[in-house]
Protein backbone atom coordinates (compact mmCIF):
# COMPACT_ATOMS: atom_id res chain seq x y z
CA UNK A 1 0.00 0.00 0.00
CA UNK A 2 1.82 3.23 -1.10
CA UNK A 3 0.85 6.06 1.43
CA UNK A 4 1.16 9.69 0.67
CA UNK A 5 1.47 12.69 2.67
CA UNK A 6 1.11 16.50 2.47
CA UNK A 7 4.40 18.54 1.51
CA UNK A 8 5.32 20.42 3.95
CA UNK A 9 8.56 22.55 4.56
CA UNK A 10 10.88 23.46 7.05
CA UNK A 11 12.50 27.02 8.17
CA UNK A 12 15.63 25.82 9.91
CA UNK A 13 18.24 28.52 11.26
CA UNK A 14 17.20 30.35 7.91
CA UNK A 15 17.57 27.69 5.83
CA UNK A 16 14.59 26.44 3.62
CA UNK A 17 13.57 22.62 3.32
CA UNK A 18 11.49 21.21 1.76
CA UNK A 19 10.62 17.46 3.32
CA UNK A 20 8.98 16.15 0.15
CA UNK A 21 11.59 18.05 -2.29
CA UNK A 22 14.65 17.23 -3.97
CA UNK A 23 16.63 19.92 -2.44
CA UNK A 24 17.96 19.92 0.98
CA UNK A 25 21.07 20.92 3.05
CA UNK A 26 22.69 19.64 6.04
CA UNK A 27 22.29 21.14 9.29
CA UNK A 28 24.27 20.63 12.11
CA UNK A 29 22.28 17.53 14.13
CA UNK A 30 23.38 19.25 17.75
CA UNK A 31 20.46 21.82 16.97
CA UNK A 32 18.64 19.61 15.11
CA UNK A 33 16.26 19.03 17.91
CA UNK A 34 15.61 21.84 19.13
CA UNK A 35 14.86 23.21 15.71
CA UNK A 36 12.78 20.84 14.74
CA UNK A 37 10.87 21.58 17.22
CA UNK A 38 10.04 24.77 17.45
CA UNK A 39 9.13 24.55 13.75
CA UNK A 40 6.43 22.09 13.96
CA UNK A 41 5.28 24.40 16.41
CA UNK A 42 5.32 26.92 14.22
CA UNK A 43 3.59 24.81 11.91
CA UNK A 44 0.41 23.39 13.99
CA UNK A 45 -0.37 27.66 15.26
CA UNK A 46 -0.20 28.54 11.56
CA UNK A 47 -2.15 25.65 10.91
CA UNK A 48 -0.29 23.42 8.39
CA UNK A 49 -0.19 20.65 10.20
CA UNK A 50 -4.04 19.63 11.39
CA UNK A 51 -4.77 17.51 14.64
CA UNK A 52 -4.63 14.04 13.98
CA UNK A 53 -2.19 14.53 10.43
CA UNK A 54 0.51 11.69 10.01
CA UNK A 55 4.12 12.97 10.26
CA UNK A 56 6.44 11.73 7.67
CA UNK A 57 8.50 8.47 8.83
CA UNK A 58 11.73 8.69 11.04
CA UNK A 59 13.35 7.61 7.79
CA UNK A 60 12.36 9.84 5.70
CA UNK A 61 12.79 12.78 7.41
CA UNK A 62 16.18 11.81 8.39
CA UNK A 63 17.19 11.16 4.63
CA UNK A 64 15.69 14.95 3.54
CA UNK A 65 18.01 16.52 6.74
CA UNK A 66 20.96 14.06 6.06
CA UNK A 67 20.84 13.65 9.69
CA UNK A 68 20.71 10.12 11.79
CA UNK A 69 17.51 8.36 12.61
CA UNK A 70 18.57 8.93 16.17
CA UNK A 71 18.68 12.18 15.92
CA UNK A 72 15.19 12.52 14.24
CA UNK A 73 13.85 10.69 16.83
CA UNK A 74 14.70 12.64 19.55
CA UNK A 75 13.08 15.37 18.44
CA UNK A 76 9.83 13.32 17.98
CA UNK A 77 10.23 12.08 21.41
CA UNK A 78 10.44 15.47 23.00
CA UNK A 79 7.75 16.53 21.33
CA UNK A 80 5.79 13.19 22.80
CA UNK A 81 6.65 14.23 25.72
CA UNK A 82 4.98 17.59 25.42
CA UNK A 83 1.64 16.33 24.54
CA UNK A 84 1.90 17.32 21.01
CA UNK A 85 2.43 14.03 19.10
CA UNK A 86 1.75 10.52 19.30
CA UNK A 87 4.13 7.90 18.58
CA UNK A 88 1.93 4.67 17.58
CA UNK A 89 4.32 1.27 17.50
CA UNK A 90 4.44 0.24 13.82
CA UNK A 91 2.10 2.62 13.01
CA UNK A 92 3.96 6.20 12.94
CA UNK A 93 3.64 10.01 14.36
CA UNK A 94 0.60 11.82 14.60
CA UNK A 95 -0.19 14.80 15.90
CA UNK A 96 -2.43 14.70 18.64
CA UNK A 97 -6.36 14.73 17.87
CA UNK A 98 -7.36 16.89 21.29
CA UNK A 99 -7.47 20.77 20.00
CA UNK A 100 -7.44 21.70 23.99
CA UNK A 101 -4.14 20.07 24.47
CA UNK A 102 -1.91 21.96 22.04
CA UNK A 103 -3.71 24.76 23.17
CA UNK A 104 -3.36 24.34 26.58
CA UNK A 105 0.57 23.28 25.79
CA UNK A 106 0.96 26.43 23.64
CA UNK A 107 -0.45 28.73 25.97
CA UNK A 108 1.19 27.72 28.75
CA UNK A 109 4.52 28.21 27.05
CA UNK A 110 3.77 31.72 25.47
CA UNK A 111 3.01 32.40 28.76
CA UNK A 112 6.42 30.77 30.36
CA UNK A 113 8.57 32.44 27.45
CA UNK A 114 8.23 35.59 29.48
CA UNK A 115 10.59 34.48 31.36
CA UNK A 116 14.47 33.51 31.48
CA UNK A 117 15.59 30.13 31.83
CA UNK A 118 17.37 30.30 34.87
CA UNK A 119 13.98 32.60 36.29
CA UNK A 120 12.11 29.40 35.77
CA UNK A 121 15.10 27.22 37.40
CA UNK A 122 14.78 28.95 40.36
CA UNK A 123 10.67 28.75 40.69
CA UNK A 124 11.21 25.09 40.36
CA UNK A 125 13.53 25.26 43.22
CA UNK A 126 11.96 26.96 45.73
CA UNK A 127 8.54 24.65 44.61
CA UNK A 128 9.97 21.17 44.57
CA UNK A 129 12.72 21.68 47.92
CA UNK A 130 9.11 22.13 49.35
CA UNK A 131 7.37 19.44 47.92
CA UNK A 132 10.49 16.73 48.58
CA UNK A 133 9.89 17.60 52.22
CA UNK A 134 6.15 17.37 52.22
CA UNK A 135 6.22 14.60 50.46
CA UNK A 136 8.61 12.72 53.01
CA UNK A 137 5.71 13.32 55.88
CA UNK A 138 2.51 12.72 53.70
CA UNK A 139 3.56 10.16 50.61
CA UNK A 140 1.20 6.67 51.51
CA UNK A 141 3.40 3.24 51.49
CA UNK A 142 1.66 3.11 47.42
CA UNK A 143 3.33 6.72 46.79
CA UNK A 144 6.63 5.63 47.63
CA UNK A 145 6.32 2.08 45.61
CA UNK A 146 5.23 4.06 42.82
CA UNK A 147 7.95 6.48 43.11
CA UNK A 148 10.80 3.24 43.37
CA UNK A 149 9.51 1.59 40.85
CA UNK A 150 10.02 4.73 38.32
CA UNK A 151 13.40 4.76 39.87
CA UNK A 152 14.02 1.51 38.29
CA UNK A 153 13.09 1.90 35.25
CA UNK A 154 15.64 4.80 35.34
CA UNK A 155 18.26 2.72 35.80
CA UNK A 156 17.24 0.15 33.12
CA UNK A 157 17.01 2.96 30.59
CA UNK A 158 19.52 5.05 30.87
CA UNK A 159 21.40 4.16 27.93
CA UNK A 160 19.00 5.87 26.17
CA UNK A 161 18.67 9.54 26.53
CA UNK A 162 14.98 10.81 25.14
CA UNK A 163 13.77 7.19 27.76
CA UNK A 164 15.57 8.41 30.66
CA UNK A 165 13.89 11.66 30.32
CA UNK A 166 10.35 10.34 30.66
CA UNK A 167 11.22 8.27 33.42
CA UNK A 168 12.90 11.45 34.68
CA UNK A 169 9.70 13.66 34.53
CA UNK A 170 7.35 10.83 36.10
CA UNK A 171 10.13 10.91 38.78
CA UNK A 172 9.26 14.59 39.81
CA UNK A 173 5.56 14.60 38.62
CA UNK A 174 5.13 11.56 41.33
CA UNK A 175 7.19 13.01 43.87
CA UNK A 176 4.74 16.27 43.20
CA UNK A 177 1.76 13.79 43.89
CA UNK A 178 3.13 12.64 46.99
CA UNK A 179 3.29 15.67 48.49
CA UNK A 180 -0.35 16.00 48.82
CA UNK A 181 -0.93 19.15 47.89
CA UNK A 182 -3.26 19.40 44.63
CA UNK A 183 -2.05 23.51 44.50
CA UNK A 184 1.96 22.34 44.00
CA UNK A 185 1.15 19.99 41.66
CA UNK A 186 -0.94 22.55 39.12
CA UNK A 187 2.19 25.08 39.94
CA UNK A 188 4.71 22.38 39.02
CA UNK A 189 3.08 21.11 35.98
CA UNK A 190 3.40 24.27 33.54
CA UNK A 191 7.05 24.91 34.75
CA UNK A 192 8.31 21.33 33.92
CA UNK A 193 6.17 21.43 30.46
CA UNK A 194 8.16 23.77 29.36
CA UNK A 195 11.75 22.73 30.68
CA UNK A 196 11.24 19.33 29.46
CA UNK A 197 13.26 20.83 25.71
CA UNK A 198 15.94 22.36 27.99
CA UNK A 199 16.35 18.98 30.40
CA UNK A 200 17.58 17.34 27.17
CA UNK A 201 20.41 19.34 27.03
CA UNK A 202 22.05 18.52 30.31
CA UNK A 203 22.16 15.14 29.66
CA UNK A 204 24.35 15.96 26.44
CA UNK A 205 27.16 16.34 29.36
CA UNK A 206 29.06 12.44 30.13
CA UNK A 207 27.90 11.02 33.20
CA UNK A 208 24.99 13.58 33.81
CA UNK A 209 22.33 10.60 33.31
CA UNK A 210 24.07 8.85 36.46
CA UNK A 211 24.16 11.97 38.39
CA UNK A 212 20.63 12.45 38.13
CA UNK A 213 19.83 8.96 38.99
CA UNK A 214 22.37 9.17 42.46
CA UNK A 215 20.53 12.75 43.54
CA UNK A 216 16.74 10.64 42.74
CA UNK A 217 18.46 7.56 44.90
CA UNK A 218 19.19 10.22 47.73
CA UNK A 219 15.67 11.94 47.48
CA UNK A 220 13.68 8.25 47.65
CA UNK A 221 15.70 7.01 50.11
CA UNK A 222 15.47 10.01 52.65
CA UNK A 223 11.28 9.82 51.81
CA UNK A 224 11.41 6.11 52.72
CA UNK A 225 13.01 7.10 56.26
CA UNK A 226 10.43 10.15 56.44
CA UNK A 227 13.54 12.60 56.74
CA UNK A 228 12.01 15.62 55.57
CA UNK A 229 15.04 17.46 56.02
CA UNK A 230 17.18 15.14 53.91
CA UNK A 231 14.41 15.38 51.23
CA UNK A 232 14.90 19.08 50.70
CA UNK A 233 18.47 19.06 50.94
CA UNK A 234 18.99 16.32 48.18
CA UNK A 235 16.61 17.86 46.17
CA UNK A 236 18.14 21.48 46.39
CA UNK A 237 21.55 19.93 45.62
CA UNK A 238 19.88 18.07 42.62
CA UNK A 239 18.64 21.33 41.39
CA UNK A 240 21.56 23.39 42.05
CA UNK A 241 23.46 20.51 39.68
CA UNK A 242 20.80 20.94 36.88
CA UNK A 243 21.70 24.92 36.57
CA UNK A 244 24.79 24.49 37.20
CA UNK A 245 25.19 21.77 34.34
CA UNK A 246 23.13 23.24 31.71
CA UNK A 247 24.69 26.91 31.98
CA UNK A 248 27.76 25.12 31.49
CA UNK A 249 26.56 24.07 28.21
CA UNK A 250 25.28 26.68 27.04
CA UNK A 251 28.30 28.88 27.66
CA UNK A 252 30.49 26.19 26.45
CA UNK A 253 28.29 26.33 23.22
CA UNK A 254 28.36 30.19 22.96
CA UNK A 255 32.19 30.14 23.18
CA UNK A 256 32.24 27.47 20.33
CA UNK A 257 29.81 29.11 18.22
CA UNK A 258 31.43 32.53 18.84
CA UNK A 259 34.80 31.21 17.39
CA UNK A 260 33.19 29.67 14.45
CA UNK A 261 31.86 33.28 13.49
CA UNK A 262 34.91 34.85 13.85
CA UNK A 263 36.82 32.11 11.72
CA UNK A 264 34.61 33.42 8.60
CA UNK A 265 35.09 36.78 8.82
């Protein structure tokens, strides 16, 4: 059965693609992600994309950007991850059918784009040091099953970076849960939406993965022994460690991207 599907092009870092063309150019596959993206953002609020529309395949899109599969698919799974497609197993990518969740995702984000990065890494701190230690008195012997068994599965999948993520995001949505507190959760829920693009970034740095699992190790263990006190310090450290890891990379990209400029002048 041959399948067809709507041409549709790409603005990437000022560079025009078309998917279903003949003429394409590479683009460097570290921004890849993020690019792609932002552009099928772009896409759904201009409406060119419609809910429910199949994506083109992993493979194809990966031939038209001359990138890896890999690399394709991380973008796809970050954008899972946001609510805004659906990844069906030997089916492909759709875009989500429900109008009020890319609505709900896209307002929340204009909304969170008033802000700086490390604005919104500091709101989650001062929100989840609170909820770790609420969540050490209230979370019910279920909570804290719930909350090993997600550690787990971050240790079984943390060879792979866009499956470590998820399991990273249940982590803190479940420790949210366990706190009790129904007004945390709705605070915490738009803030992580929104860092989920910018939590695949740290984990571009060697080792960062296993870091995050040690400070989640630390946080479930001091619940389990209802130290409440533990439980905030862990998670502040943990925190600390996430803006102090991605602002390395970024600045470490900044540098690199300032000396390619000047080589072309």
């Amino acid at each position: 059965m041959t399948q067809t599907f709507k041409s549709f092009s790409f603005q990437l870092g000022g560079i025009g693609l078309n998917i279903m063309g003949n003429s394409f150019d590479k683009i460097n596959k570290k921004t890849f992600a993020q690019m792609i993206i932002e552009q099928i953002k772009r896409r759904i609020l201009a409406g060119e994309l419609e809910p429910g529309e199949k994506l083109p395949s992993e493979r194809v899109l990966a031939e038209k950007f001359s990138v890896s599969r890999a690399t394709v698919r991380e973008a796809l799974r970050a954008l899972q991850y946001m609510d805004i497609l659906v990844i069906r197993q030997n089916d492909g990518t759709y875009l989500v059918n429900d109008l009020n969740l890319l609505y709900d995702h896209f307002k929340t984000s204009y909304l969170m784009k008033q802000f700086t990065f490390l604005e919104l890494l500091e709101a989650r701190k001062y929100l989840e040091v609170v909820i770790a230690m609420l969540a050490a008195e209230r979370a019910s012997p279920e909570q804290l099953q719930n909350l090993r068994e997600i550690h787990e599965k971050e240790i079984r999948t943390q060879v792979s970076r866009e499956d470590f993520l998820e399991a990273d995001v249940s982590f803190h949505m479940a420790l949210a849960e366990a706190c009790e507190n129904s007004f945390f959760v709705k605070m915490i829920e738009p803030v992580r939406q929104l860092l989920r693009e910018s939590n695949l970034d740290q984990y571009r740095k060697p080792a960062q993965i296993q870091v995050t699992i040690d400070y989640h190790r630390q946080i479930l263990e001091a619940l389990e022994n209802r130290n409440a006190e533990k439980a905030s310090s862990a998670m502040r450290s943990h925190l600390d460690n996430i803006v102090k890891t991605t602002s390395e990379i970024y600045r470490k990209e900044h540098i690199s991207n300032g000396k390619k400029g000047n080589s072309q002048v």
